[in-house]
Protein backbone atom coordinates (compact mmCIF):
# COMPACT_ATOMS: atom_id res chain seq x y z
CA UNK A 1 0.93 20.65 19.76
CA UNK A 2 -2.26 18.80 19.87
CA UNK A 3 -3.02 17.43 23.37
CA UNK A 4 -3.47 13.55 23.67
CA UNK A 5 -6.42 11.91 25.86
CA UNK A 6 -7.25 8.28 27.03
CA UNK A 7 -10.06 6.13 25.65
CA UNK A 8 -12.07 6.60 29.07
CA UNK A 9 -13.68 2.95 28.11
CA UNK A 10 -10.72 1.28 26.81
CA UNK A 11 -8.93 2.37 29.77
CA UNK A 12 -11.62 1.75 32.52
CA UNK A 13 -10.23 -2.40 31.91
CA UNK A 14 -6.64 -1.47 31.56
CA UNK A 15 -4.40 -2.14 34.05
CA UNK A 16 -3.15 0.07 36.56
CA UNK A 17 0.70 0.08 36.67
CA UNK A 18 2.44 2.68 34.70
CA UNK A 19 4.65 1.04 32.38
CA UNK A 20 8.53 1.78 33.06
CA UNK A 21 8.71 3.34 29.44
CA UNK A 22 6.07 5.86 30.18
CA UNK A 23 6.15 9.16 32.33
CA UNK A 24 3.61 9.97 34.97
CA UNK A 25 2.24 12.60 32.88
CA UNK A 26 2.03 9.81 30.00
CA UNK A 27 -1.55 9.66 28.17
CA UNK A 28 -1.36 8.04 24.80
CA UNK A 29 -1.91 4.28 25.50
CA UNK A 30 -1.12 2.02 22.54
CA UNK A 31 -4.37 1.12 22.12
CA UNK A 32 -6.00 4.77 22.28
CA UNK A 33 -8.86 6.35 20.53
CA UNK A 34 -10.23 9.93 21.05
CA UNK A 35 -12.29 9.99 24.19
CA UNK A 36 -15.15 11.95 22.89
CA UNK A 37 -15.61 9.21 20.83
CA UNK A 38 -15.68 7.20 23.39
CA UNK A 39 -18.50 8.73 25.72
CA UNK A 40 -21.55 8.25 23.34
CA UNK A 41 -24.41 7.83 25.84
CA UNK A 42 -24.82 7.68 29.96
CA UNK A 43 -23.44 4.21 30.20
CA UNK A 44 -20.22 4.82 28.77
CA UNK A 45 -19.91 7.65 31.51
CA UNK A 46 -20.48 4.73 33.97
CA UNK A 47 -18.15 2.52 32.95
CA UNK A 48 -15.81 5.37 32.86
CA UNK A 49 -16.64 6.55 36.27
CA UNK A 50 -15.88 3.08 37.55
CA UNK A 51 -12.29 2.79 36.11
CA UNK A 52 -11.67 5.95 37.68
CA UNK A 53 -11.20 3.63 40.94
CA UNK A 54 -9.62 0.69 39.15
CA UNK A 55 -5.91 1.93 39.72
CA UNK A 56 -6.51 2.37 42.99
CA UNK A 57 -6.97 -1.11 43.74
CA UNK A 58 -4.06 -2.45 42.65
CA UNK A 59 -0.74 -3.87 44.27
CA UNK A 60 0.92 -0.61 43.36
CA UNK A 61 -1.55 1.59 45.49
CA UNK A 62 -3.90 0.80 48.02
CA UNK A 63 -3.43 -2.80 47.04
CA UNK A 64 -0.52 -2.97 49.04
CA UNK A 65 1.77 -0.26 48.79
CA UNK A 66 0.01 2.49 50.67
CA UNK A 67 -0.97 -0.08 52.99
CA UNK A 68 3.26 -0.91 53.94
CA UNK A 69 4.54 2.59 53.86
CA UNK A 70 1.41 3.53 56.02
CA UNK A 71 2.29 1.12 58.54
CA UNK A 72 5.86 -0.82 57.91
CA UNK A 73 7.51 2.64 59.08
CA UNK A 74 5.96 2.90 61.97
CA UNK A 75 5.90 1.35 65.04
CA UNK A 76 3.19 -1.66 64.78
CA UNK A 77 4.23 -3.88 61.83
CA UNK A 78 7.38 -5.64 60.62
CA UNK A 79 8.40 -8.45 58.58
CA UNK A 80 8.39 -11.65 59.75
CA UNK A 81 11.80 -14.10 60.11
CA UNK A 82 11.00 -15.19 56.66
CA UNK A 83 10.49 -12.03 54.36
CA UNK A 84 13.70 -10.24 54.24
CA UNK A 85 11.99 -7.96 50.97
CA UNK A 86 9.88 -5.56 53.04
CA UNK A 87 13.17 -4.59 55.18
CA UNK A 88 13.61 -1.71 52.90
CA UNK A 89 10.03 -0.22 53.97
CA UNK A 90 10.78 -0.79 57.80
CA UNK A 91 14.26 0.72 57.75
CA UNK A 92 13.38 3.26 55.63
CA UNK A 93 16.28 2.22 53.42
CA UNK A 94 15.18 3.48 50.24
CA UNK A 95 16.89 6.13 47.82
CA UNK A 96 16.36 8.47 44.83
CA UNK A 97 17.75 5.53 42.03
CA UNK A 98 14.70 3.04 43.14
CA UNK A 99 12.20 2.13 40.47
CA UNK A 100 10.11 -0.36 42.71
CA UNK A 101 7.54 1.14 44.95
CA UNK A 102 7.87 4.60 44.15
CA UNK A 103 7.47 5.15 40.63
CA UNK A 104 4.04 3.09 40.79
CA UNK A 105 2.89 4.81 43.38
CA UNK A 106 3.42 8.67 41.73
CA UNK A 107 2.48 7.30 38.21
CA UNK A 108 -0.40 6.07 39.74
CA UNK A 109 -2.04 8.68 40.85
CA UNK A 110 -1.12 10.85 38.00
CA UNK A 111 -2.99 7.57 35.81
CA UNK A 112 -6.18 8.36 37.99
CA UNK A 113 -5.91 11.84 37.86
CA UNK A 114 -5.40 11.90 33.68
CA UNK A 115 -8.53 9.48 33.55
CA UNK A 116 -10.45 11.93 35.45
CA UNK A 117 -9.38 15.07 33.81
CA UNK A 118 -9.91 13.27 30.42
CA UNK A 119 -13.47 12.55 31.28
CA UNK A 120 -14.55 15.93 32.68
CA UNK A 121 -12.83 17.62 29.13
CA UNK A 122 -15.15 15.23 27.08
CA UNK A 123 -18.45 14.95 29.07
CA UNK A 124 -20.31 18.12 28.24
CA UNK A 125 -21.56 16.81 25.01
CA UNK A 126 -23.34 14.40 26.59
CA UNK A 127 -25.38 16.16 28.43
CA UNK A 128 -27.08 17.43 24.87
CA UNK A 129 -28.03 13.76 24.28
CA UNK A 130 -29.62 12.46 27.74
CA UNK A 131 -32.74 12.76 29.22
CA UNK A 132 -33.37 15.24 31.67
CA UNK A 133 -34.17 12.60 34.71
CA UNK A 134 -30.34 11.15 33.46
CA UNK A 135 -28.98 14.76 34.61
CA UNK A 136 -28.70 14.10 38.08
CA UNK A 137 -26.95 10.59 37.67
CA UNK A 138 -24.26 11.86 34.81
CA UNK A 139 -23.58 15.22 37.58
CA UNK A 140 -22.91 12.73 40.05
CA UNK A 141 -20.20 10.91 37.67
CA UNK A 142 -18.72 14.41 36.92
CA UNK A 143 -18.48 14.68 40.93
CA UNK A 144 -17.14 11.69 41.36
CA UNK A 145 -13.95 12.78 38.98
CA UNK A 146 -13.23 15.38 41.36
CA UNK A 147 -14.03 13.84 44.24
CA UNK A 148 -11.11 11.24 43.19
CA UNK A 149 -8.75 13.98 42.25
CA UNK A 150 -8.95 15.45 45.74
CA UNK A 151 -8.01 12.21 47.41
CA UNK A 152 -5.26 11.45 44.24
CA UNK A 153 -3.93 14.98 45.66
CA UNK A 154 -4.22 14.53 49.16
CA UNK A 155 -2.44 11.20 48.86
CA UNK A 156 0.30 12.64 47.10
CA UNK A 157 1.07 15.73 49.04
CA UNK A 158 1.27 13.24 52.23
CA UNK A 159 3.74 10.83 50.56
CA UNK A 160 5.84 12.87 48.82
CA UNK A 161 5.92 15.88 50.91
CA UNK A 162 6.66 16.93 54.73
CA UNK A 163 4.07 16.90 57.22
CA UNK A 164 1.69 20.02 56.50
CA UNK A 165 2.40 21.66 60.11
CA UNK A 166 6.05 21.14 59.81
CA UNK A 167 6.37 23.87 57.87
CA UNK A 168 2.87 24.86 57.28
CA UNK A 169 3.00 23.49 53.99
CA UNK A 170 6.10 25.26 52.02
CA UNK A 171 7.75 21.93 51.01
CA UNK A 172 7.60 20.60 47.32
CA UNK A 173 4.07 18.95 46.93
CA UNK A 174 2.69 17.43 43.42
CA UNK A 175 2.45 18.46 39.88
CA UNK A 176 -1.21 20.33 39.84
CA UNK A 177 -3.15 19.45 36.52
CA UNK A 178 -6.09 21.76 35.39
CA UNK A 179 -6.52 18.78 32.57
CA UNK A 180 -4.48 16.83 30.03
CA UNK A 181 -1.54 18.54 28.64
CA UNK A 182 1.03 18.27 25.74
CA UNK A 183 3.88 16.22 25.92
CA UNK A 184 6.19 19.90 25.63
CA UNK A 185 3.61 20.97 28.15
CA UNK A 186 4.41 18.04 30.44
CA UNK A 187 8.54 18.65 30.34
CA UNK A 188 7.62 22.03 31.99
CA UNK A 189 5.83 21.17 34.85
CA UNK A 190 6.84 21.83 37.84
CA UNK A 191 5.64 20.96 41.37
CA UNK A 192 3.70 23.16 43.58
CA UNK A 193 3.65 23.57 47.63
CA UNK A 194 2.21 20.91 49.83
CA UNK A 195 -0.21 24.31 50.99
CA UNK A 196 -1.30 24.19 47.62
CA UNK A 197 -1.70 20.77 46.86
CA UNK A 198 -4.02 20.22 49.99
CA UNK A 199 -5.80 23.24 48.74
CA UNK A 200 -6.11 21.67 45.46
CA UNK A 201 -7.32 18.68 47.59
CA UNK A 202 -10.31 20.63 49.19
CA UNK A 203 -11.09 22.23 46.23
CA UNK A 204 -11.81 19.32 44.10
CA UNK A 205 -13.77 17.53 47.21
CA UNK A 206 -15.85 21.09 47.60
CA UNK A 207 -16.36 21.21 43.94
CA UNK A 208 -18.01 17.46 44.17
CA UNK A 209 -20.04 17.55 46.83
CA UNK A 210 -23.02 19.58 45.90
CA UNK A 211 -23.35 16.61 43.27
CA UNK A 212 -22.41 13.68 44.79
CA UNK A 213 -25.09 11.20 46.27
CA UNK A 214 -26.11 10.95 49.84
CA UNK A 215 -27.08 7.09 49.62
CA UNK A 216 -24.85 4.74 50.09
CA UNK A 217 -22.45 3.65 46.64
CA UNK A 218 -20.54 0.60 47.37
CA UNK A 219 -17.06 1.09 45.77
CA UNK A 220 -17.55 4.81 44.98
CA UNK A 221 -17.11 8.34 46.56
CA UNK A 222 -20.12 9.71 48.26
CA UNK A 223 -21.41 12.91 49.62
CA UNK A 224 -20.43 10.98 52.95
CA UNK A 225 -17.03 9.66 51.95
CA UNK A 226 -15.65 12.93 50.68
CA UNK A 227 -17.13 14.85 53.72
CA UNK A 228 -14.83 12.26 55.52
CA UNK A 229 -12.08 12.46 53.47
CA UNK A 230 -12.24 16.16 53.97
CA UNK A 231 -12.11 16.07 57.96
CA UNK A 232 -8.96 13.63 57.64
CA UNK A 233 -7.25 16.55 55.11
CA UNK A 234 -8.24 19.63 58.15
CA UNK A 235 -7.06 16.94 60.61
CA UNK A 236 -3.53 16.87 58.76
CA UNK A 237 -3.68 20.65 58.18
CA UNK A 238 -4.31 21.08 61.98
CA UNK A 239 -7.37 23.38 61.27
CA UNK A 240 -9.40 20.81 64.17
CA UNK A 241 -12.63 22.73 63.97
CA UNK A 242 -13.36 22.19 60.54
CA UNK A 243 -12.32 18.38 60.86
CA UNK A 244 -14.38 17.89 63.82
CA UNK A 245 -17.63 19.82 61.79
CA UNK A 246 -16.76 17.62 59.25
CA UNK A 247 -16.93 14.66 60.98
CA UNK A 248 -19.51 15.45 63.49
CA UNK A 249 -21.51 15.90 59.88
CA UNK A 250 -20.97 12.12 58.89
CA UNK A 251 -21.61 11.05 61.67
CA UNK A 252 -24.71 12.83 62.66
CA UNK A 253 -26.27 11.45 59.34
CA UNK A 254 -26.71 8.27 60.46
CA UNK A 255 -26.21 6.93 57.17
CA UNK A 256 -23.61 4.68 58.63
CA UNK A 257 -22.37 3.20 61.63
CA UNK A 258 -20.13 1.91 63.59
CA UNK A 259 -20.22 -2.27 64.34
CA UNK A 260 -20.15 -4.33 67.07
CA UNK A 261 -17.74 -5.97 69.41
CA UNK A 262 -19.58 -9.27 68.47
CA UNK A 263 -19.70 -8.60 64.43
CA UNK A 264 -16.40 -7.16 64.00
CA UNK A 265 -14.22 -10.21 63.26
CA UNK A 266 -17.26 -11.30 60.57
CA UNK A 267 -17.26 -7.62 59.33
CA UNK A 268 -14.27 -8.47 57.85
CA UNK A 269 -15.04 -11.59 56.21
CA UNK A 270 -18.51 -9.97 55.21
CA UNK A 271 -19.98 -8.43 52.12
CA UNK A 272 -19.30 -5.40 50.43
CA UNK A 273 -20.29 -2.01 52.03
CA UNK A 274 -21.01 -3.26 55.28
CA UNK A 275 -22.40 -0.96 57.09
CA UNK A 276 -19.09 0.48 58.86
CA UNK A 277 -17.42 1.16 54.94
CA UNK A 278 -17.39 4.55 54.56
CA UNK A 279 -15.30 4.16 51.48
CA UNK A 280 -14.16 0.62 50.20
CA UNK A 281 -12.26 -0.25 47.31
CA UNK A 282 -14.64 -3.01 45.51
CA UNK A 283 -13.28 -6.26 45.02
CA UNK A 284 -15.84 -8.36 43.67
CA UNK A 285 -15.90 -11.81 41.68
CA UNK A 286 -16.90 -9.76 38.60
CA UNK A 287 -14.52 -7.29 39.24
CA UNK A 288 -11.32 -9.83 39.24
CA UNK A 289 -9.12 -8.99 36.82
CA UNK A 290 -5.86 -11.45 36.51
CA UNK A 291 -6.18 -15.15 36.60
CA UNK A 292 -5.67 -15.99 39.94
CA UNK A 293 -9.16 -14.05 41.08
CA UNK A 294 -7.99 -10.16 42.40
CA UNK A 295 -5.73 -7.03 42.32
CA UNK A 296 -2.89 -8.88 44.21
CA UNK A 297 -3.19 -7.13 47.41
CA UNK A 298 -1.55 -7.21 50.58
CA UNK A 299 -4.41 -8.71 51.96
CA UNK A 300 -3.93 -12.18 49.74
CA UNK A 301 -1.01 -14.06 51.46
CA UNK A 302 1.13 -11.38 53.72
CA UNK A 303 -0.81 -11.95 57.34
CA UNK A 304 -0.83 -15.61 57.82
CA UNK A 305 0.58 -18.91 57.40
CA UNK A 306 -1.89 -21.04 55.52
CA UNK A 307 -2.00 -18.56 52.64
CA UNK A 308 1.61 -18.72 52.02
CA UNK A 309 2.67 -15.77 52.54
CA UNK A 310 4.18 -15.40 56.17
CA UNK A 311 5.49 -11.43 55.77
CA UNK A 312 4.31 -9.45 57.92
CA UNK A 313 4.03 -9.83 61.70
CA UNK A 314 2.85 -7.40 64.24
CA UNK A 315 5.04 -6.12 66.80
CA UNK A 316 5.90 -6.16 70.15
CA UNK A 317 4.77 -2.67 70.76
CA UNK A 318 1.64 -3.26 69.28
CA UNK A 319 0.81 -6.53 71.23
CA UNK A 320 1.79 -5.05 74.58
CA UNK A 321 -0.86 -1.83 73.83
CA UNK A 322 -3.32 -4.20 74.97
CA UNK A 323 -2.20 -4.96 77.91
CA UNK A 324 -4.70 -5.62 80.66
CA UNK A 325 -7.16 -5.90 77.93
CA UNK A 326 -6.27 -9.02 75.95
CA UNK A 327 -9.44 -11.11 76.88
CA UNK A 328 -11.70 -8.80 76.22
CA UNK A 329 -10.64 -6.51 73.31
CA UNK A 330 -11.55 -8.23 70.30
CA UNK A 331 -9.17 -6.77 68.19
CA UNK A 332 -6.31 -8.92 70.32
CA UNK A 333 -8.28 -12.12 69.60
CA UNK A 334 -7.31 -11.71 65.46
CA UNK A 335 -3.98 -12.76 66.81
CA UNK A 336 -3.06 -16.27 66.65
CA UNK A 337 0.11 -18.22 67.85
CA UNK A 338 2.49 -19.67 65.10
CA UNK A 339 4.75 -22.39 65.52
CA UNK A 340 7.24 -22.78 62.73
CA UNK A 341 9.49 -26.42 61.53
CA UNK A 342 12.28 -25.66 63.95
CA UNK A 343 10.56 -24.51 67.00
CA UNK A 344 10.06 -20.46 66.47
CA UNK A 345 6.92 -19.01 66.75
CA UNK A 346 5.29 -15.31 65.64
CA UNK A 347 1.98 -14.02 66.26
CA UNK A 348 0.10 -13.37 63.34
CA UNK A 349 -2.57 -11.19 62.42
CA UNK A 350 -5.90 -12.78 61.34
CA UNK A 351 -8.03 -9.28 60.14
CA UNK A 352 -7.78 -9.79 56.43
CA UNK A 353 -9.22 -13.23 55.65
CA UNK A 354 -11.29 -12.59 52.32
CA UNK A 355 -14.71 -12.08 51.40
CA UNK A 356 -17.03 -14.75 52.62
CA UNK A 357 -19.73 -14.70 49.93
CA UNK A 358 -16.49 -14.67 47.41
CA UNK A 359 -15.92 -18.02 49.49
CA UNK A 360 -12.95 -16.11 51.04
CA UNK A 361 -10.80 -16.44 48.69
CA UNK A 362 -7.69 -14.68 50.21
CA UNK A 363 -7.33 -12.22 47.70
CA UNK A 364 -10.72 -10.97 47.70
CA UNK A 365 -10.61 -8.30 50.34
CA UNK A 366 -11.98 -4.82 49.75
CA UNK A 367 -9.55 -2.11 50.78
CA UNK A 368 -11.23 -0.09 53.43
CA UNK A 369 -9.76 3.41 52.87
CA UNK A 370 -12.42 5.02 55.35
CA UNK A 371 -14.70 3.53 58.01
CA UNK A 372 -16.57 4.89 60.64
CA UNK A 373 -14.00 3.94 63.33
CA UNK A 374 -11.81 6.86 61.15
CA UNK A 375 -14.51 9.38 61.21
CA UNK A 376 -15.26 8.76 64.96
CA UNK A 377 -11.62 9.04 66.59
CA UNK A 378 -10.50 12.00 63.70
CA UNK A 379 -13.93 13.42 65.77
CA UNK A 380 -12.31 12.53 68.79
CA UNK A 381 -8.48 14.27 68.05
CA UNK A 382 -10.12 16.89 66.64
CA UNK A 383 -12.15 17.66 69.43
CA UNK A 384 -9.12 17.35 71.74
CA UNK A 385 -6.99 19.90 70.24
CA UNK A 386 -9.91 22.62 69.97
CA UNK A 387 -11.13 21.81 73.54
CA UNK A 388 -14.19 20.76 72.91
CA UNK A 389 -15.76 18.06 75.71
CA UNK A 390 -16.69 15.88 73.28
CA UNK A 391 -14.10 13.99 72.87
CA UNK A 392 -14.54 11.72 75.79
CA UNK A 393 -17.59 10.33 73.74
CA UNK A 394 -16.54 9.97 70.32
CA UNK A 395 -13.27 8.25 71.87
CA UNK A 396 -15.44 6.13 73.88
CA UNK A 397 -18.10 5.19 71.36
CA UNK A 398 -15.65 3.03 69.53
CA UNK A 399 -13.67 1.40 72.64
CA UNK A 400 -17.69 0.27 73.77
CA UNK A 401 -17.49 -1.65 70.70
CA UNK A 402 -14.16 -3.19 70.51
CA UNK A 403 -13.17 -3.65 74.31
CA UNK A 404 -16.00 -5.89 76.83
CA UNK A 405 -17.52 -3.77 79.18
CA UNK A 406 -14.78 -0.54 78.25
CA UNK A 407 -14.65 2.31 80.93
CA UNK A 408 -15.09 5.64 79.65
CA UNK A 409 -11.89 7.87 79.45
CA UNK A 410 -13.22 11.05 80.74
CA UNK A 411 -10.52 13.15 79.57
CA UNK A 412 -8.28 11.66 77.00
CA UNK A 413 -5.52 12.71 75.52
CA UNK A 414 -3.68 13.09 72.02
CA UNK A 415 -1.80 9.88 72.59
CA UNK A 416 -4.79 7.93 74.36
CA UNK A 417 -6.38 8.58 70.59
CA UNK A 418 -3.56 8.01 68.57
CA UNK A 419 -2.77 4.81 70.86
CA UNK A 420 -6.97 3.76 69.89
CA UNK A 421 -6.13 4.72 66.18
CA UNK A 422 -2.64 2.21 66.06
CA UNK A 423 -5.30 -0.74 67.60
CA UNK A 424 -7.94 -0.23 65.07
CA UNK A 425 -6.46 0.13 62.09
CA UNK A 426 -3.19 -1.86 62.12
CA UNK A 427 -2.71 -2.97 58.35
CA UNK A 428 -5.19 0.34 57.10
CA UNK A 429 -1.53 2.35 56.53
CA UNK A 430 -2.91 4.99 59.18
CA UNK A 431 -0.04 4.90 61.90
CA UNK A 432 2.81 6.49 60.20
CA UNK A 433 1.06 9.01 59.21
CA UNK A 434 -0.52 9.63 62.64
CA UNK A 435 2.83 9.59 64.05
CA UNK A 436 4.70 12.60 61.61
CA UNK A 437 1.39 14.47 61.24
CA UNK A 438 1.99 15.17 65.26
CA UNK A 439 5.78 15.01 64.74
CA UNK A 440 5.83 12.35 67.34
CA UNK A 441 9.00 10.05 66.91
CA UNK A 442 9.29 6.76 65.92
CA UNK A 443 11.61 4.06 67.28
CA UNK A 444 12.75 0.66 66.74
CA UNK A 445 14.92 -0.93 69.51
CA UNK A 446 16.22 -4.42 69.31
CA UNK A 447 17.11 -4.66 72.60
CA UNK A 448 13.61 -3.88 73.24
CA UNK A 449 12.26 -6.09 71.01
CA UNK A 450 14.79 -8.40 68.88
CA UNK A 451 12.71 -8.59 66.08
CA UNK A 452 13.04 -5.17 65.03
CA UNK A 453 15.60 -6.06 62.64
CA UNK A 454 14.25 -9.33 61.54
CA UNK A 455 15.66 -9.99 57.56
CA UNK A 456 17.99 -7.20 57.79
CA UNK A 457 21.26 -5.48 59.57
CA UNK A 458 20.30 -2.64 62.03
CA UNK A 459 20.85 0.54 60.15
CA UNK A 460 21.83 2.48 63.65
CA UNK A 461 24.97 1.17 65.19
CA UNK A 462 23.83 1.21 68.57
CA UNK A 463 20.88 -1.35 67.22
CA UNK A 464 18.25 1.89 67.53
CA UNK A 465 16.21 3.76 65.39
CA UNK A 466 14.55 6.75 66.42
CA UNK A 467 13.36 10.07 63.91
CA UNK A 468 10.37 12.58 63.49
CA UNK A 469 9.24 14.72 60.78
CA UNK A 470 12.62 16.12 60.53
CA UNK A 471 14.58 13.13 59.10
CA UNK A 472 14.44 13.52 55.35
CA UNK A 473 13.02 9.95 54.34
CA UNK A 474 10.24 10.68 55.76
CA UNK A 475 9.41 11.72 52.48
CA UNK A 476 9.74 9.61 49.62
CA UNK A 477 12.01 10.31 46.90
CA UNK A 478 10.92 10.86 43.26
CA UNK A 479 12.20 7.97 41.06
CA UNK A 480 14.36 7.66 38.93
CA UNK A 481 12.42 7.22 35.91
CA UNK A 482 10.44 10.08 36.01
CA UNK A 483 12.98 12.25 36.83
CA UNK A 484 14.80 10.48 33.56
CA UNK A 485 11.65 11.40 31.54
CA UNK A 486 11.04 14.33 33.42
CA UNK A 487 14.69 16.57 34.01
CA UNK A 488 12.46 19.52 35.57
CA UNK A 489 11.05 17.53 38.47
CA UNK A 490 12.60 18.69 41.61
CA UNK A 491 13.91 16.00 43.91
CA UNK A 492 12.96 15.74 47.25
CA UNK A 493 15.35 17.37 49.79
CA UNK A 494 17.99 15.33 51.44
CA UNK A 495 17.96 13.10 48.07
CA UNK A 496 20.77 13.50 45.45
CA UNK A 497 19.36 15.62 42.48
């Protein structure tokens, strides 16, 4: 059977949800036409290179999604007294017959992955027709595909399968891809290890980097970003020594750096690729792609009152990790007091306030998927669990620059780090992660804190919550769509098949 391919152009502008008619392994889009007709000259191969991010930006993925289920399990955000729909994220109430969340989330990464693999299976005739001084530029598009695969990959093996060191990587991972397939094709596939989806991971990030560019590429995957993205994959994988040579590398190139206590609430409202962006998903006014100016992200209305949105409040635990340092860590001062019709008030969390030279408009924030703050403490854990003395520093050189006149921790910890790591990137979808990665556990106590169950019955009688890597739903199930469309998928375990 023939195999069927994407437009790369067409679909650069198409949107990134995968229709509830079509499988994750899906490729013939309505509105299709053979790719290498498609790639006719080095532009095209730009525009394609760009929609290999588009997906990614959406509500469905880093948009929002990854965001919630990267921090709404954890430990330092819940929803507020007046969003009752992100109660299934917090209590982890979720199951194997849900379409919403889950079926976006795998489809979508299978989308970028099938855009990717598309391009790379149609790009070598092009290279007959440019110039040799184009080489270099159309090499660092073909990098960029991988590069993209191996964080489509990593993504996937840490949402959908256990924690790497739990088992050292024998539970189900994804559905590996060497390139478009058949439709029979696709009703065979079956998915590999979480071992050998990370390996997949590295292999696509080592395969890009000779190629990729060392200056900086706002929106895109550099020789920088991937270098980072690989020390977060080691990191996961506990193999510390290559994360912390990783990271030491980025950092070490001074190509970027970390900011300042006194531009760090502006960073946020500021430009694109500022200079702390490792990797940032571009939002930009030509970029906007509905009507109402963006890719509907959490950022646009869940933080704060005057957007709208009131959903999402951080919690107690959270708050009270500052303690002793509220005046002078600026990260404390994005909080602001909230008094709602009736007397009750929440805290909310001012971080994600739009771009300023978009006239911060609330849905124009760039998703920050890596940022130096990432690279410095991964440095930092890294060098803690290999023993190396460096850890004190690269744990200190980002406290200098949050907390007023910060003393240096001389010998931290795992959980001073991962304690650093839940300050700085509260609503980056880091802290559940950071949590089962180090099978710490993860609890939720309403006598503790009575908002813990705001919108929604406890779902432990005695009003607690507590798990680590061991309870099943840490891992999220396959839907129920794709398994309709796909029979052969194998369900998570601790799901019903």
């Amino acid at each position: 059977m023939r195999k069927f391919i994407y437009s790369i152009v067409l679909a650069a502008g198409l949107s990134g949800a995968i229709t509830s008619c079509s499988g994750f392994l899906d490729q013939t889009p309505t509105n299709a036409v053979a790719a290498s007709e498609s790639l006719q000259n080095l532009s095209d191969a730009g525009v394609a290179c760009n929609g290999f991010y588009t997906p990614l930006k959406y509500y469905s993925m880093y948009g929002t999604v990854i965001s919630v289920f990267g921090d709404m399990r954890a430990d330092i955000l819940y929803p507020s007294k007046q969003a009752k729909s992100y109660a299934t994220v917090y209590q982890l109430d979720y199951d194997e017959t849900q379409n919403s969340y889950f079926g976006s989330l795998w489809g979508g990464y299978y989308e970028v992955i099938n855009r990717c693999n598309t391009f790379l299976e149609n790009v070598d005739p092009l290279y007959l027709t440019i110039s040799s001084s184009d080489k270099a530029t159309l090499d660092n598009y073909v990098a960029e595909a991988h590069a993209v695969m191996g964080l489509c990959y990593f993504d996937l093996a840490r949402f959908y399968g256990s924690p790497y060191l739990k088992d050292n990587g024998a539970s189900l991972g994804a559905v590996l891809l060497d390139g478009t397939i058949s439709t029979s094709e696709a009703l065979e596939m079956k998915r590999s290890t979480v071992a050998q989806t990370y390996q997949r991971a590295i292999d696509e990030l080592n395969e890009a980097l000779p190629a990729l560019k060392k200056s900086k590429n706002t929106g895109h995957l550099n020789y920088w970003a991937a270098k980072a993205l690989l020390a977060r994959i080691y990191l996961y994988m506990g193999k510390n020594s290559e994360a912390l040579s990783a990271a030491q590398e980025v950092i070490n190139s001074g190509v970027y750096a970390l900011v300042d206590r006194a531009n760090y609430k502006s960073y946020w409202a500021a430009g694109d690729g500022e200079k702390e962006s490792v990797f940032e998903l571009l939002i930009s006014l030509k970029g906007d792609i509905d009507d109402d100016g963006g890719f509907n992200t959490i950022y646009h209305c869940l933080y704060f009152e005057d957007n709208g949105g009131q959903s999402i409040v951080p919690t107690k635990k959270w708050r009270e990790m500052f303690s002793g340092d509220e005046d002078t860590d600026i990260r404390y001062s994005m909080l602001e007091e909230y008094t709602w019709t009736g007397g009750a008030k929440d805290m909310w969390l001012r971080k994600f306030l739009g771009n300023q030279e978009l006239g911060f408009t609330f849905r124009r924030n760039s998703p920050k998927v890596i940022r130096m703050s990432d690279v410095y403490l991964m440095a930092a854990e890294a060098a803690v669990k290999s023993g190396n003395s460096e850890a004190a520093n690269y744990l200190h050189a980002v406290r200098s620059r949050r907390v007023e006149g910060a003393e240096k921790i001389e010998n931290p910890t795992l959980d001073d780090i991962l304690t650093e790591r839940a300050k700085e990137f509260i609503g980056e979808g880091h802290r559940f992660f950071d949590l089962m990665r180090n099978n710490k556990r993860i609890t939720h106590d309403y006598d503790y804190d009575s908002q813990d169950y705001v919108g929604a019955e406890p779902y432990k009688s005695d009003g607690k919550a507590d798990f680590d890597w061991s309870y099943y739903k840490v891992v999220l199930p396959i839907a129920a769509t794709e398994r309709g469309i796909y029979p052969g998928l194998e369900q998570n375990p601790g799901y019903k098949n």
